[in-house]
Each structure stands twice: as C-alpha cells, then as structure tokens.
C-alpha atoms as a PDB file:
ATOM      1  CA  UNK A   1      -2.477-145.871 -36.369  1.00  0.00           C
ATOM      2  CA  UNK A   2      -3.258-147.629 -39.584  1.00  0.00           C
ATOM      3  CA  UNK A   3      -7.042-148.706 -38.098  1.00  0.00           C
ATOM      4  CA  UNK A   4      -7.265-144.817 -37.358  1.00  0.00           C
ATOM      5  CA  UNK A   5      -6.634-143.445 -40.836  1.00  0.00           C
ATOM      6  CA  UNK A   6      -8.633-145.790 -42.509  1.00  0.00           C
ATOM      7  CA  UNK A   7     -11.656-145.163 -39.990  1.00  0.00           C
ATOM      8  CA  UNK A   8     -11.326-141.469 -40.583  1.00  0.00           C
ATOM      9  CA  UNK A   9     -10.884-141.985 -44.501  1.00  0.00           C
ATOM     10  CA  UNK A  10     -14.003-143.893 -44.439  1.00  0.00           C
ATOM     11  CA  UNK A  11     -16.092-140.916 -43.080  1.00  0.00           C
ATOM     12  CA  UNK A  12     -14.266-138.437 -45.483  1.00  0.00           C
ATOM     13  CA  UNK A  13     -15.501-140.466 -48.434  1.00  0.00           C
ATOM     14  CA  UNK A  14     -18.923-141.358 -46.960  1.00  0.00           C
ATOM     15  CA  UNK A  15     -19.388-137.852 -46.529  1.00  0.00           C
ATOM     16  CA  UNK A  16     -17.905-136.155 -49.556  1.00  0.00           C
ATOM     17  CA  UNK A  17     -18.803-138.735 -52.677  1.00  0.00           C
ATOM     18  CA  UNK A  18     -22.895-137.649 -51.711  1.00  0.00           C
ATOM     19  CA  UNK A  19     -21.819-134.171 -51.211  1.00  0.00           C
ATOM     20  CA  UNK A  20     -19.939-133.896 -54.709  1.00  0.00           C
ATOM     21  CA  UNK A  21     -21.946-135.692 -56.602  1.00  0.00           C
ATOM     22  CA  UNK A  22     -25.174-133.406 -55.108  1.00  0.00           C
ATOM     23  CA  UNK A  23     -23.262-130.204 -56.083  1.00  0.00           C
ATOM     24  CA  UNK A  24     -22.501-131.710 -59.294  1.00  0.00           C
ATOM     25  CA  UNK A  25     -25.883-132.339 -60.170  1.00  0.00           C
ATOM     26  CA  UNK A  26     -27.563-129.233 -59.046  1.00  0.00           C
ATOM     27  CA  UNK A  27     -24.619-127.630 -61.460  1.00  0.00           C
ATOM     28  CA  UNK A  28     -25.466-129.379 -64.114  1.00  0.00           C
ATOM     29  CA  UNK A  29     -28.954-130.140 -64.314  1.00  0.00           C
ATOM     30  CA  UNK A  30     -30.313-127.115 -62.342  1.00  0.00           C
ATOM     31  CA  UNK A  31     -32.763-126.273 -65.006  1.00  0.00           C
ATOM     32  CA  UNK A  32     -34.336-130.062 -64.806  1.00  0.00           C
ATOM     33  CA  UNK A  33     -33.993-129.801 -60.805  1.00  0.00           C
ATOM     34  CA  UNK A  34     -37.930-128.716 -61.352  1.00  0.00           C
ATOM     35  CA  UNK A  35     -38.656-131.465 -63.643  1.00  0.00           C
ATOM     36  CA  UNK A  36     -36.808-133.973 -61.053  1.00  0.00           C
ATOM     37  CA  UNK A  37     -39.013-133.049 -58.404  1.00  0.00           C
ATOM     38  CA  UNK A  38     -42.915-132.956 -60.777  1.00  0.00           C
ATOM     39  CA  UNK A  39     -41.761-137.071 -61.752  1.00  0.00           C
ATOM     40  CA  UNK A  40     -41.477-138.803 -58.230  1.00  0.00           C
ATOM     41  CA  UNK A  41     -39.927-142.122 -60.259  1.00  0.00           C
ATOM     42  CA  UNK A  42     -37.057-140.375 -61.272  1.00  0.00           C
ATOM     43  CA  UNK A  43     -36.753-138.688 -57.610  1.00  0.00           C
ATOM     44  CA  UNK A  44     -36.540-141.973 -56.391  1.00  0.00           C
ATOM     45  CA  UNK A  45     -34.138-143.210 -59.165  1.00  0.00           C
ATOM     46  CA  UNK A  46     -31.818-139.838 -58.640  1.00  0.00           C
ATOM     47  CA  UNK A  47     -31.491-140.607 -54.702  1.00  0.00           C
ATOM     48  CA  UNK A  48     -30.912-143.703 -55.002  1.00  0.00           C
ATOM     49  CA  UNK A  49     -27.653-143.667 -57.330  1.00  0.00           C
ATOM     50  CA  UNK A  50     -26.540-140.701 -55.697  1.00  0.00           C
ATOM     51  CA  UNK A  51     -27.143-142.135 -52.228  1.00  0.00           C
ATOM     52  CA  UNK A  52     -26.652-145.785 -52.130  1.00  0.00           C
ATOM     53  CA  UNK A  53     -24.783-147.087 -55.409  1.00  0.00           C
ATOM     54  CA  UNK A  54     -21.837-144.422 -56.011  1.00  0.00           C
ATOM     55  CA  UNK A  55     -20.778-144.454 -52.293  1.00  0.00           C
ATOM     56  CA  UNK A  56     -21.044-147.864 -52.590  1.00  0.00           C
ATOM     57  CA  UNK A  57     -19.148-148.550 -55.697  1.00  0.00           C
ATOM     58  CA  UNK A  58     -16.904-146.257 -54.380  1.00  0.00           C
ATOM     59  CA  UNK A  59     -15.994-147.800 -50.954  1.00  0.00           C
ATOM     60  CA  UNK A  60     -16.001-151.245 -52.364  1.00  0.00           C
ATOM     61  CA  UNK A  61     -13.108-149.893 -54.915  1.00  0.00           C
ATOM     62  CA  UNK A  62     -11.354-148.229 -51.771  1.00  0.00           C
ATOM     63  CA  UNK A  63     -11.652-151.693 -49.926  1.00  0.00           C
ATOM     64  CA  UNK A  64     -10.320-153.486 -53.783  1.00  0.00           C
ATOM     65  CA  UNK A  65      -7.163-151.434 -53.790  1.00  0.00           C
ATOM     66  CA  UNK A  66      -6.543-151.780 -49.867  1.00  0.00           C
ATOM     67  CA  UNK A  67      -6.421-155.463 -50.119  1.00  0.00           C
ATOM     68  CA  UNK A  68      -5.088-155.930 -53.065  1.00  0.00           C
ATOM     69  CA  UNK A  69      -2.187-153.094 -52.855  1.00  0.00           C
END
C-alpha cells in the first residue's frame, strides 16, 4: 500500500512541478515569451531548468524527507 502511494505520488509530482512551473512562466514573462524563442541559448537554458533541474531538485527533496522522516 505504502509502495503504491509513493509510485502514484511520484507521477503527480513528475507531472505537475513541469506543468506549474510552465504556467508560471508563460504568466509571468509572457511579454519576453517572444524574446525566449528569437535567442535559442536561453531556449535551451529555460528548458532545461524547467525540465530537468526543478523536478529534479524536487524529487530528490521528496526522497530527503522520506528517508529521513
């Protein structure tokens, strides 16, 4: 039961950290969304945090307090 809920927790924050932070960004920097997308560096750059490093920083703090609580 325990395995299950931590499986399914998993998915629900794999799927909904990129999902925020995507709405959160097109929110706030909707007006440099066109800017984003003329500088191909910082495309790569934006993608990359909000892809790779805050769902990772994220899970690895989920797996911090699971073993240590």
């Amino acid at each position: 039961m325990a395995q299950t809920l931590l499986t399914i927790l998993g998915i629900c924050v794999t799927v909904a950290i990129p999902t925020s932070m995507i709405a959160l960004a097109l929110e706030a920097g909707s007006l440099n969304f066109n800017v984003l997308f003329r500088n191909r560096s910082m495309l790569v750059r934006y993608f990359l945090v909000m892809f790779i490093l805050i769902p990772a920083f994220a899970l690895l703090s989920i797996i911090l307090i699971l073993i240590t609580g």
